[in-house]
Protein backbone atom coordinates (compact mmCIF):
# COMPACT_ATOMS: atom_id res chain seq x y z
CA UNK A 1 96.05 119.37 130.31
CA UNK A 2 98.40 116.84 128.36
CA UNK A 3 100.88 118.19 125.86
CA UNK A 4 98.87 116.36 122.82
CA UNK A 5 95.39 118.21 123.86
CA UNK A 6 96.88 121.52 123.85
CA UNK A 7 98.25 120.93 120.58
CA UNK A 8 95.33 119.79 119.02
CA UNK A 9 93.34 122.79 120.99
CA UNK A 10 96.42 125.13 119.17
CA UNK A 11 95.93 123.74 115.90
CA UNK A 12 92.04 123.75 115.51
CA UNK A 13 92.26 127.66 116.94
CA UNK A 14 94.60 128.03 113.55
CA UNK A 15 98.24 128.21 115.83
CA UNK A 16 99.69 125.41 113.80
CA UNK A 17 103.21 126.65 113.98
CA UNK A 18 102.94 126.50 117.99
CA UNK A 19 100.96 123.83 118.08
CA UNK A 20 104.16 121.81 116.68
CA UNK A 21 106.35 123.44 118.64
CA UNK A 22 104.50 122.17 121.54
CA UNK A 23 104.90 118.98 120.64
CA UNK A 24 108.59 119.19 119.75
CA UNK A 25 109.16 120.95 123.32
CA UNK A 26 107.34 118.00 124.81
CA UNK A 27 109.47 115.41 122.84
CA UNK A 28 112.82 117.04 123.81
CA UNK A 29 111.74 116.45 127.77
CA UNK A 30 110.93 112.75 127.10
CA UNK A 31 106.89 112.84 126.84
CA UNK A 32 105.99 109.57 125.83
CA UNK A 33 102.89 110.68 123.84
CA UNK A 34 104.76 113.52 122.22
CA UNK A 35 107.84 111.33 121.27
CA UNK A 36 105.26 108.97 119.49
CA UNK A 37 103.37 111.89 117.95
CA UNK A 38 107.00 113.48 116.76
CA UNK A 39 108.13 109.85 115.34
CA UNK A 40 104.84 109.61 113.24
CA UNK A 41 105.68 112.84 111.56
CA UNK A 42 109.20 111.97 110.91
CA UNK A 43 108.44 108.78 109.40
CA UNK A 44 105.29 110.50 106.97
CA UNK A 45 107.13 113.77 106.23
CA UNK A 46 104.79 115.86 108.40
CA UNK A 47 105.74 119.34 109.87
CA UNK A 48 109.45 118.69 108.09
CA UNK A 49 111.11 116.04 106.10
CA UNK A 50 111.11 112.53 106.10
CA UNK A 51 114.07 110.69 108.52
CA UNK A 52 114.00 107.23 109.43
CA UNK A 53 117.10 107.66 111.49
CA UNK A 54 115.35 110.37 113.72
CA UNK A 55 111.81 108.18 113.88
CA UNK A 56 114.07 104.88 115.51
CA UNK A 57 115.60 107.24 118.27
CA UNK A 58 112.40 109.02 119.14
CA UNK A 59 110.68 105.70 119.03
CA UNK A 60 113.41 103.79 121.29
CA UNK A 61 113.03 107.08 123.41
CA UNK A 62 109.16 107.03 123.67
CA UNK A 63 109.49 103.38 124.24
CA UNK A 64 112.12 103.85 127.34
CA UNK A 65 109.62 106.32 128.67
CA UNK A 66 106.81 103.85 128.68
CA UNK A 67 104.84 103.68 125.64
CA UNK A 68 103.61 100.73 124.98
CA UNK A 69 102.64 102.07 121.34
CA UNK A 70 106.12 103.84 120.50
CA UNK A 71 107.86 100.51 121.15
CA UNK A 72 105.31 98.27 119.01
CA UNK A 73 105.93 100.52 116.30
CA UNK A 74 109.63 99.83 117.01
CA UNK A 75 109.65 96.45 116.52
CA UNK A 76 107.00 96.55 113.70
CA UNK A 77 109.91 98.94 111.86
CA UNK A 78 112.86 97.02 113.23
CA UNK A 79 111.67 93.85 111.91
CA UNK A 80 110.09 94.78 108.10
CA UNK A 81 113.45 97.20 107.83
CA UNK A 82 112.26 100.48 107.85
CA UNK A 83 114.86 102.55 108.12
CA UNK A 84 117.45 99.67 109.29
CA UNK A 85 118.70 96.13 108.04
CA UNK A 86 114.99 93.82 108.39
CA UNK A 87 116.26 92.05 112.00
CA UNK A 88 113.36 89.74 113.40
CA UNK A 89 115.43 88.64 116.25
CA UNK A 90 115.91 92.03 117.69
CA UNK A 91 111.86 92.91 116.91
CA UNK A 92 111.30 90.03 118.86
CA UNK A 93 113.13 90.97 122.30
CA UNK A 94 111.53 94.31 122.44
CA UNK A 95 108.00 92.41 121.72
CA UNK A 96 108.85 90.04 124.86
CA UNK A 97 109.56 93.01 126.82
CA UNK A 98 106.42 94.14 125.98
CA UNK A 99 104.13 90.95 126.20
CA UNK A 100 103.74 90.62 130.36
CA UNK A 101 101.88 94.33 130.18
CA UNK A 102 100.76 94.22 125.98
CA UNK A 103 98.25 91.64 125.30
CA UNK A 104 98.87 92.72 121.63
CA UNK A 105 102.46 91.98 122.18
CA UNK A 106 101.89 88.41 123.73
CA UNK A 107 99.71 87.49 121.29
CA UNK A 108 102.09 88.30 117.89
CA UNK A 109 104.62 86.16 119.92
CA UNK A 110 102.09 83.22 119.93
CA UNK A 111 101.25 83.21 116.81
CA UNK A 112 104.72 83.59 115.29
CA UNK A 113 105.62 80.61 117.40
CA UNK A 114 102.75 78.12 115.36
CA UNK A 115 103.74 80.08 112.01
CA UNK A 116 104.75 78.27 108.94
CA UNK A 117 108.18 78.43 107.60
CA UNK A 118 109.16 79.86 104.44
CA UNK A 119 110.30 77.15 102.70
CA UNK A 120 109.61 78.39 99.43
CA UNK A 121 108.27 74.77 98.33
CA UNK A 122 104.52 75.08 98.00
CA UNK A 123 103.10 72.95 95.62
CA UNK A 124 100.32 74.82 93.43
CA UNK A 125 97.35 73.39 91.26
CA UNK A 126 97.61 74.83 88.02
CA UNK A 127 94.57 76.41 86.89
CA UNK A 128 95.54 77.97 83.53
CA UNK A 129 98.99 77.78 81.67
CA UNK A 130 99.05 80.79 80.27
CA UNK A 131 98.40 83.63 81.58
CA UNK A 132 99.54 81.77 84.51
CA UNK A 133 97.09 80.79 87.16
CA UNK A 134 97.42 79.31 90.35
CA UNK A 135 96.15 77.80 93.32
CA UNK A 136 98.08 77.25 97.14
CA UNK A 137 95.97 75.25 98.77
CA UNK A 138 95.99 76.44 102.58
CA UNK A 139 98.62 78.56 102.27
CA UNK A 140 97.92 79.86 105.43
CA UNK A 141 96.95 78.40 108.94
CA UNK A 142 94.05 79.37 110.56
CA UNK A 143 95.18 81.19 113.16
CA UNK A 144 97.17 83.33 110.71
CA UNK A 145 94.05 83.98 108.89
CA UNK A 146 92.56 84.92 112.15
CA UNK A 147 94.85 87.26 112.94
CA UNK A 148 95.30 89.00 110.06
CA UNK A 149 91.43 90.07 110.32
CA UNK A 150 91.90 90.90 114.01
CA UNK A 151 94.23 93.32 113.40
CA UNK A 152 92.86 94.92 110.28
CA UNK A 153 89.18 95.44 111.71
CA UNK A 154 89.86 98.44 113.29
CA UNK A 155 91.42 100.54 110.72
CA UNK A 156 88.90 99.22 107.71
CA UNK A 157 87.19 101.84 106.09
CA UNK A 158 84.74 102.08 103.04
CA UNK A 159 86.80 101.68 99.60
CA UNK A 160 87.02 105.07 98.06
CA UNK A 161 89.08 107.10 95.77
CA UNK A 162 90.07 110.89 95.28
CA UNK A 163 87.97 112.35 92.91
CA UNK A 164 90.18 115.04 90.17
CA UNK A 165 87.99 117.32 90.08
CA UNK A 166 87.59 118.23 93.68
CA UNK A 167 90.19 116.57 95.66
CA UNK A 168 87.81 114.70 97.98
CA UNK A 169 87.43 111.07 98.63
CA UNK A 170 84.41 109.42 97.22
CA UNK A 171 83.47 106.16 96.89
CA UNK A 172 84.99 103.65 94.82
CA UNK A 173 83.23 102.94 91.40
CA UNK A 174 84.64 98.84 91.11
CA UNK A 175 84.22 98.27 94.29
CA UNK A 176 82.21 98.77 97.37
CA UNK A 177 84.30 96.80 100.18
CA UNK A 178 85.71 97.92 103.13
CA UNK A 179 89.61 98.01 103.04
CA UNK A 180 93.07 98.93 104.73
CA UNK A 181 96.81 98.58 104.46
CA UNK A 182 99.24 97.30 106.57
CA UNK A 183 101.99 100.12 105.87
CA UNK A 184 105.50 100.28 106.85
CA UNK A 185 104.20 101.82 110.29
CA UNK A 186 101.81 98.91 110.96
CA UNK A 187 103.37 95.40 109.21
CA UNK A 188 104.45 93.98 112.21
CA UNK A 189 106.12 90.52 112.65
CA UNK A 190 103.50 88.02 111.76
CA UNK A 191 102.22 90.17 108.63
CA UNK A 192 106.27 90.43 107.98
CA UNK A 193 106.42 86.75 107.72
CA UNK A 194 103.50 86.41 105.86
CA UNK A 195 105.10 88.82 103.26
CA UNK A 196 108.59 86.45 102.90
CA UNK A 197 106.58 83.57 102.52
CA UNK A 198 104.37 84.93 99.89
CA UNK A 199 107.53 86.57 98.14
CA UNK A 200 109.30 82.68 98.68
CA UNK A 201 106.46 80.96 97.11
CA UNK A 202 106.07 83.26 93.99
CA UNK A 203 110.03 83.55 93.49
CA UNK A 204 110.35 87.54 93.84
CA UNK A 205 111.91 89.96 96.12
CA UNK A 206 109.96 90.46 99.64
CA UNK A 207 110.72 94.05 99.00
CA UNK A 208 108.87 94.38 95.44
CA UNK A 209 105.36 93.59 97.27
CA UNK A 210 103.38 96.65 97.86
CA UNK A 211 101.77 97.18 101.56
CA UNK A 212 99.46 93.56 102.21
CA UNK A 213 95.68 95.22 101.47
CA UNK A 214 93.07 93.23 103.35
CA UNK A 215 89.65 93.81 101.98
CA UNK A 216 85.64 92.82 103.86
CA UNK A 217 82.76 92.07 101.61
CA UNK A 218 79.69 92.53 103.23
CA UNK A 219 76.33 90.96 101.74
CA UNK A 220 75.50 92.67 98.28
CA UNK A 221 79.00 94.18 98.08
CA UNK A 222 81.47 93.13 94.94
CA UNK A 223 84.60 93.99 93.19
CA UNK A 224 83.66 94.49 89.39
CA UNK A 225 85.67 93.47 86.59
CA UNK A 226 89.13 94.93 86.39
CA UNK A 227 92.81 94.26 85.77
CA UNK A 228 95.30 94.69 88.41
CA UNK A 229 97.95 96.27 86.03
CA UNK A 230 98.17 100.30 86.41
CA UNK A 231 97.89 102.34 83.18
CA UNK A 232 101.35 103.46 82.47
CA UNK A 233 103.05 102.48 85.44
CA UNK A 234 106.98 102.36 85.14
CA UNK A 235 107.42 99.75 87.76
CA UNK A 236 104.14 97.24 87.02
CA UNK A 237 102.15 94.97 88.95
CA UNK A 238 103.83 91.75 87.11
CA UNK A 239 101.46 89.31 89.85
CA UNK A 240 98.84 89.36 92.25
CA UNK A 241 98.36 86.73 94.73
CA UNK A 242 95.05 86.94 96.81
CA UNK A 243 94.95 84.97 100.05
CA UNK A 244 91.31 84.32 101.37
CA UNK A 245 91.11 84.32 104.89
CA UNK A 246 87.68 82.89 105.87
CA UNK A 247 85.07 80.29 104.41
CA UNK A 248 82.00 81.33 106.40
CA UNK A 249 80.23 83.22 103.27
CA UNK A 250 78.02 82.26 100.11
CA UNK A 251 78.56 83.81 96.28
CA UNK A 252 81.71 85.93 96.28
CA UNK A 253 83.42 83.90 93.77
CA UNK A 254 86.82 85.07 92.26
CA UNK A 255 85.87 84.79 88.32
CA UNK A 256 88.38 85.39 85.55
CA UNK A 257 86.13 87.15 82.79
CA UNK A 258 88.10 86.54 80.12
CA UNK A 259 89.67 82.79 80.98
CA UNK A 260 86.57 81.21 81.97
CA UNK A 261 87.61 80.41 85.57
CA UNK A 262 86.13 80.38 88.40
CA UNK A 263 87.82 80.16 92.12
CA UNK A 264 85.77 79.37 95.41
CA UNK A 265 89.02 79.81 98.00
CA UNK A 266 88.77 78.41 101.27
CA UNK A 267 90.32 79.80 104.79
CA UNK A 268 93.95 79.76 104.26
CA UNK A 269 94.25 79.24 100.22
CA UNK A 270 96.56 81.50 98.03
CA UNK A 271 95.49 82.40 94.22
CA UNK A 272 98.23 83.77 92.20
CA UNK A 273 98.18 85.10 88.80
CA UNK A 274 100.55 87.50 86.53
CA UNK A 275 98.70 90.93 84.82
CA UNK A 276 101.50 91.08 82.61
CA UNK A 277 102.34 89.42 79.28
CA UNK A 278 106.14 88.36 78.74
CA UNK A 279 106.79 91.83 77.43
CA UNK A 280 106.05 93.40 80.60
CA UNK A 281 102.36 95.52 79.44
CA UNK A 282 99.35 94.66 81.15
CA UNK A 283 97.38 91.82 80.18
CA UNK A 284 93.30 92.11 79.56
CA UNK A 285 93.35 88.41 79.85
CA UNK A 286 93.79 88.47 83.59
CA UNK A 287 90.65 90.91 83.99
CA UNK A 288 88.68 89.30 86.84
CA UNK A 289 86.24 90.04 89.52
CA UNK A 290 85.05 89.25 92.75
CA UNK A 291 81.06 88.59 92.23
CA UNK A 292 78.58 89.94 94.95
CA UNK A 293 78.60 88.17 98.43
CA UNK A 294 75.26 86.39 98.73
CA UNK A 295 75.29 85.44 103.01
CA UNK A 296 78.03 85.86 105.55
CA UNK A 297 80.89 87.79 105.20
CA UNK A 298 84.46 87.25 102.95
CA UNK A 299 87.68 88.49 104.17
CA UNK A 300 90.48 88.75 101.30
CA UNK A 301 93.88 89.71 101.55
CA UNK A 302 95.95 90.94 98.42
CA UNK A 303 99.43 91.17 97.78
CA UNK A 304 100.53 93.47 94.10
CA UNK A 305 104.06 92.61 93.47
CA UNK A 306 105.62 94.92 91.49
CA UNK A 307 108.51 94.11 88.65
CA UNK A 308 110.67 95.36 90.67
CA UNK A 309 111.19 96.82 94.25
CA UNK A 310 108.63 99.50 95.86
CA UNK A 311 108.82 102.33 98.16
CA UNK A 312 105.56 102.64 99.56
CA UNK A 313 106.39 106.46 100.23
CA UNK A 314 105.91 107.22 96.75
């Protein structure tokens, strides 16, 4: 029986306490899967604190002991800077190492090499002047649009929130999408890039940007009006820029309620527009929607950016 089964068999018979030390036992002899399990808790505070400098050396471990999953995870933190100076370079040589047996691997490479560069010179069409609204007209290449929704079908689940009263997750009352974030755990080296280009383009600091959110809008399904800014928040959402990543759908229109404006975006354009007036509070003016999808299916990504830099552990 593998160290990871008997843990889980420990913890659902209530033997939490030995099921970790099972797994830390494992870890200390160099068990790939245990090293992998021990760096995920490390890195999410689980069974102990929080310590990047512990989740790197159990993840270099697990990934000198052959997991193919420890050292993607590597790279992904290497190169966003989790835990370490952001160094794409070094990201990259562990990915190569990884590409001849990791089709995942080989296939970040490719697309990194056909990536645009973050030149920070993007022309937009102005749609409003103020609040300011704007379009990037194919921001992003196809094959980045591709990827991004090849790598966040898997973990997409229905859009839901906690409900107060009983702690459980229910679904979401604006909208009805499927969603996921690319966390510090998962933003690997294309979704990296695609973060320092968005942050070149709108002028901010890479690190303000909360985790890129894709979202998947079935037929029927919408996201009813709303503001991005958070009641109350210290540390705002000052812009949103929304990045639509296919063209193969009908209705699903981007509409600004309050502006008049309405956005069909193609495969690879960027909209960006600020929630907050000059002042810094939220502004109604920006409340917008995304109207029901009528045929086919529309794949969004969105990127908050926050006034000012964001720890997504908070």
């Amino acid at each position: 029986m593998s160290v990871m089964k008997r843990a889980q068999e420990l913890a659902r018979s209530g033997k939490q306490r030995e099921a970790v030390e099972a797994v830390e036992q494992a870890a200390s002899a160099g068990d790939p899967d245990a090293l992998l399990a021990l760096a995920n808790w490390r890195l999410f505070g689980l069974y102990g604190p929080r310590d990047l400098a512990a989740v790197h050396e159990l993840l270099e471990k697990g990934s000198q002991a052959g997991s193919i999953e420890a050292a993607r995870m590597w790279a992904n933190l290497i190169g966003n800077g989790t835990g370490c100076p952001s160094d794409p370079d070094r990201a990259q040589q562990v990915l190569r190492g990884l590409a001849p047996h990791d089709p995942q691997s080989e296939r970040q490479l490719r697309v990194l090499g056909e990536m645009k560069p973050e030149t920070g010179s993007e022309t937009a069409e102005v749609l409003n002047e103020a609040p300011p609204v704007r379009i990037f007209r194919g921001f992003l290449l196809p094959s980045e649009c591709r990827y991004l929704r090849t790598a966040a079908e898997p973990a997409l689940r229905p859009s839901s929130v906690i409900d107060p009263r009983t702690g459980r997750q229910v679904p979401h009352p604006v909208r009805n999408s499927a969603g996921m974030n690319f966390g510090p755990a998962d933003e690997d080296l294309v979704i990296h890039a695609i973060n320092r280009r968005i942050a070149a383009a709108t002028g901010t600091d890479v690190a303000s940007g909360e985790p890129l959110h894709i979202l998947r809008y079935s037929p029927g399904q919408q996201y009813k009006p709303h503001v991005d800014a958070l009641p109350g928040a210290d540390n705002q959402r000052e812009s949103t820029m929304l990045l639509y990543l296919n063209s193969e759908y009908a209705g699903g229109e981007t509409v600004f309620t309050e502006l008049g404006i309405t956005v069909r975006g193609n495969e690879g354009d960027a909209l960006l527009f600020r929630n907050t007036t000059l002042d810094g509070r939220g502004d109604d003016r920006t409340r917008h929607a995304g109207l029901p999808v009528l045929a086919g299916v529309k794949w969004l990504a969105s990127r908050w950016i926050r006034q000012r830099p964001y720890s997504p552990w908070v």
